[in-house]
N, C-alpha and C. Protein backbone atom coordinates (compact mmCIF):
# COMPACT_ATOMS: atom_id res chain seq x y z
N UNK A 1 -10.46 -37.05 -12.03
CA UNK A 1 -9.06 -36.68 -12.20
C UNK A 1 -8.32 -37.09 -10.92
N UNK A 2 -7.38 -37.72 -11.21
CA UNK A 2 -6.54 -38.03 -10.12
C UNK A 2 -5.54 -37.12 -9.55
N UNK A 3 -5.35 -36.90 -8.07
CA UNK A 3 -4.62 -35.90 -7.34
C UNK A 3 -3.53 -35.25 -7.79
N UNK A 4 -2.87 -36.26 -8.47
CA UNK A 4 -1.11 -36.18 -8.85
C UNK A 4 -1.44 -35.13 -10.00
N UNK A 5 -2.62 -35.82 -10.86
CA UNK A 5 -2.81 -34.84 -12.38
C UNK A 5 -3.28 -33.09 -12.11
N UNK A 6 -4.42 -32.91 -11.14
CA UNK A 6 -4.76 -32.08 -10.20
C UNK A 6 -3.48 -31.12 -10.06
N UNK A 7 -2.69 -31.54 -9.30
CA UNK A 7 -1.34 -30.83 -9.01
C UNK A 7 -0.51 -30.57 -10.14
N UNK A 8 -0.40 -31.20 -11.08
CA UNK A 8 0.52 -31.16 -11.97
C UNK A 8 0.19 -30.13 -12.68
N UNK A 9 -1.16 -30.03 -13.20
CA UNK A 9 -2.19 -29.23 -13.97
C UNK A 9 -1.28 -27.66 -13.65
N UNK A 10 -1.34 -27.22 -12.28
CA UNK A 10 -1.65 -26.19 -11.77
C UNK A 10 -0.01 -26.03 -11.46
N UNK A 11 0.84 -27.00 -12.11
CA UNK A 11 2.28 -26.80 -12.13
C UNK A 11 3.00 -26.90 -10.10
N UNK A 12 2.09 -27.53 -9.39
CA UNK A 12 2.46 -27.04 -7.87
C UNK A 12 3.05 -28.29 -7.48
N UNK A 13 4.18 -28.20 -6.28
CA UNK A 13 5.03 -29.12 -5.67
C UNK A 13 3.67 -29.60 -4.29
N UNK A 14 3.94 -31.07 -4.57
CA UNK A 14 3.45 -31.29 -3.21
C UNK A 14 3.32 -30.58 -2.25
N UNK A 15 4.19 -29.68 -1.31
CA UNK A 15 4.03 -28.82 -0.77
C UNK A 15 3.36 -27.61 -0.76
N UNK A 16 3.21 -26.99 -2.04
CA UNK A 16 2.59 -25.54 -2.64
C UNK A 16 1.26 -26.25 -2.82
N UNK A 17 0.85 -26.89 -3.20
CA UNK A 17 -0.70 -27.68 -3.10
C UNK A 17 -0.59 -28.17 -1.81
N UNK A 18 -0.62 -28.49 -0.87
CA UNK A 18 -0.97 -28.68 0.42
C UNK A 18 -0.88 -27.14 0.95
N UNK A 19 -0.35 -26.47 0.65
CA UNK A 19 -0.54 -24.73 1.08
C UNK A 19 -2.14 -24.29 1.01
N UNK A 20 -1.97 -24.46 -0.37
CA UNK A 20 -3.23 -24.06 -1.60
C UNK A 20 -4.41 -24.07 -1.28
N UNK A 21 -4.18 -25.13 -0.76
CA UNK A 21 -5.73 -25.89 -0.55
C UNK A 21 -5.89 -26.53 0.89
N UNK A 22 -5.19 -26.10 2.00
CA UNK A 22 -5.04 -26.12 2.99
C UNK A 22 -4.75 -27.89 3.63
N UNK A 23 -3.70 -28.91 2.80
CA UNK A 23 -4.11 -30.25 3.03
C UNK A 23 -2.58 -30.33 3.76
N UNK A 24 -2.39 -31.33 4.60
CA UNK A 24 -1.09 -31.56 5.12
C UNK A 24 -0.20 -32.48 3.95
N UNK A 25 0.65 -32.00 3.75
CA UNK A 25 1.72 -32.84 2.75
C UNK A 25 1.53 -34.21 2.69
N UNK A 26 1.70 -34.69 4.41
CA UNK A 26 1.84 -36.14 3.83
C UNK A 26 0.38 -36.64 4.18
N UNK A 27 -0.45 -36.08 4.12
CA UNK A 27 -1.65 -36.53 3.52
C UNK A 27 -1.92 -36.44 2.30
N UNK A 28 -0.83 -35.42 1.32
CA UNK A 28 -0.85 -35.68 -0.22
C UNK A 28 0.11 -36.69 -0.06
N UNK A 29 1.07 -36.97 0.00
CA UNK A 29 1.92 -38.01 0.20
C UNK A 29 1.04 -39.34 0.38
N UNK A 30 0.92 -39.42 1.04
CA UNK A 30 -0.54 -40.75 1.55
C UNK A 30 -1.19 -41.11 0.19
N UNK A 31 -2.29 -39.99 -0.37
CA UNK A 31 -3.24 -40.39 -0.93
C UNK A 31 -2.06 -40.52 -2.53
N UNK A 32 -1.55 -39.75 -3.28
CA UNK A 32 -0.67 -39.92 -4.02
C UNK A 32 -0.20 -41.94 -4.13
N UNK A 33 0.03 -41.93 -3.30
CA UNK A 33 1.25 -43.34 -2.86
C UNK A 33 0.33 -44.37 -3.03
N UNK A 34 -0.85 -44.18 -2.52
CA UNK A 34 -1.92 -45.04 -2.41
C UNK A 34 -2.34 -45.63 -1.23
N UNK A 35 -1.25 -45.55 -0.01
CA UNK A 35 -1.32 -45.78 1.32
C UNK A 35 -2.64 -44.93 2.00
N UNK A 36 -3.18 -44.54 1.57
CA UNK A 36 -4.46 -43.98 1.80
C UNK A 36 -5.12 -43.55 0.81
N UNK A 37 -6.66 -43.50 0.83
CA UNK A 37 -7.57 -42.94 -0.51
C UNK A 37 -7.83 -41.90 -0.16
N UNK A 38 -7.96 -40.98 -0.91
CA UNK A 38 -8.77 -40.02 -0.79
C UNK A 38 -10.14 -39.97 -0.73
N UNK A 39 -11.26 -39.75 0.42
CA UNK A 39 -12.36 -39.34 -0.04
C UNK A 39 -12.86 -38.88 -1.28
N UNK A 40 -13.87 -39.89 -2.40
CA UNK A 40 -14.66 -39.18 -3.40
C UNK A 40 -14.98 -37.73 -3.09
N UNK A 41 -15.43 -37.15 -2.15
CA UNK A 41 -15.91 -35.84 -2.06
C UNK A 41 -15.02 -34.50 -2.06
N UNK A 42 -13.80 -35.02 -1.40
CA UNK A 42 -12.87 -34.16 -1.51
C UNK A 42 -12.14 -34.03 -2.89
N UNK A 43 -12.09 -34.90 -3.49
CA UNK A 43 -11.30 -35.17 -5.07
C UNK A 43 -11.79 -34.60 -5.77
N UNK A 44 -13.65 -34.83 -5.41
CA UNK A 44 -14.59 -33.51 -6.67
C UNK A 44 -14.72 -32.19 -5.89
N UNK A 45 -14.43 -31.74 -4.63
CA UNK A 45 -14.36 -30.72 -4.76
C UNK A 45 -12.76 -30.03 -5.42
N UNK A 46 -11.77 -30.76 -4.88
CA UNK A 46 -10.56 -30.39 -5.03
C UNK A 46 -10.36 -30.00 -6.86
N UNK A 47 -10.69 -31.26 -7.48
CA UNK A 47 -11.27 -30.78 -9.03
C UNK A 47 -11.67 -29.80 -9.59
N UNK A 48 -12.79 -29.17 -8.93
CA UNK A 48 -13.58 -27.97 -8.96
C UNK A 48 -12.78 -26.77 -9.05
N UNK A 49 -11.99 -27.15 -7.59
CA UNK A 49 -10.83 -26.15 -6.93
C UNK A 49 -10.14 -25.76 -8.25
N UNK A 50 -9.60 -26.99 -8.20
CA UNK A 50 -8.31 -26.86 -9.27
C UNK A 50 -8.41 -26.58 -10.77
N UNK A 51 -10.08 -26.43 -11.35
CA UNK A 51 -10.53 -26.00 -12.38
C UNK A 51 -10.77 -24.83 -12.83
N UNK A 52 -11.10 -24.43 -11.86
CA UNK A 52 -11.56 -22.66 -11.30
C UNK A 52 -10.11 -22.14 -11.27
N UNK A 53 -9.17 -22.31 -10.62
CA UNK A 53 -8.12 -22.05 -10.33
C UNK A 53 -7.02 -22.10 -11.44
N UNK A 54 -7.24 -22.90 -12.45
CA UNK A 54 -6.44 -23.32 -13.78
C UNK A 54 -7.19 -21.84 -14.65
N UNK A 55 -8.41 -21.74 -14.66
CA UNK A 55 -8.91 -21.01 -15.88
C UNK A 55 -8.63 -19.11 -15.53
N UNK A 56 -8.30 -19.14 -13.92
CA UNK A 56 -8.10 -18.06 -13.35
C UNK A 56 -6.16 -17.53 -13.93
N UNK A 57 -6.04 -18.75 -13.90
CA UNK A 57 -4.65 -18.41 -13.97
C UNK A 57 -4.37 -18.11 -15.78
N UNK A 58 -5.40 -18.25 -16.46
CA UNK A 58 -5.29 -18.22 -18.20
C UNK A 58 -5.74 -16.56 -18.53
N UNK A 59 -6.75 -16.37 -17.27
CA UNK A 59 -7.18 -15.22 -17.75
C UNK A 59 -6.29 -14.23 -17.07
């Protein structure tokens, strides 16, 4: 899953996901844009994050 979808999922502004999940904005900015990748490892944890965190918010 890609970052942007990640965020969107969980309804959060660039900013409120860099809160969230402790990342600096324009390092979402960066990886978003494509001017930088994101580490594979961080994307599946962030996934995880953001899966756990989606099903928390249903219940």
């Amino acid at each position: 899953m890609e970052l942007k979808e990640m965020r969107k999922l969980l309804g959060l502004s660039q900013a409120a996901f860099g809160e969230k999940y402790n990342i600096p904005v324009r390092t979402i900015q960066d990886w978003e844009s494509g001017r930088r990748q994101a580490p594979v490892y961080v994307l599946e944890l962030l996934e995880r994050a953001v899966i756990e965190d989606s099903k928390a918010e249903v219940n």
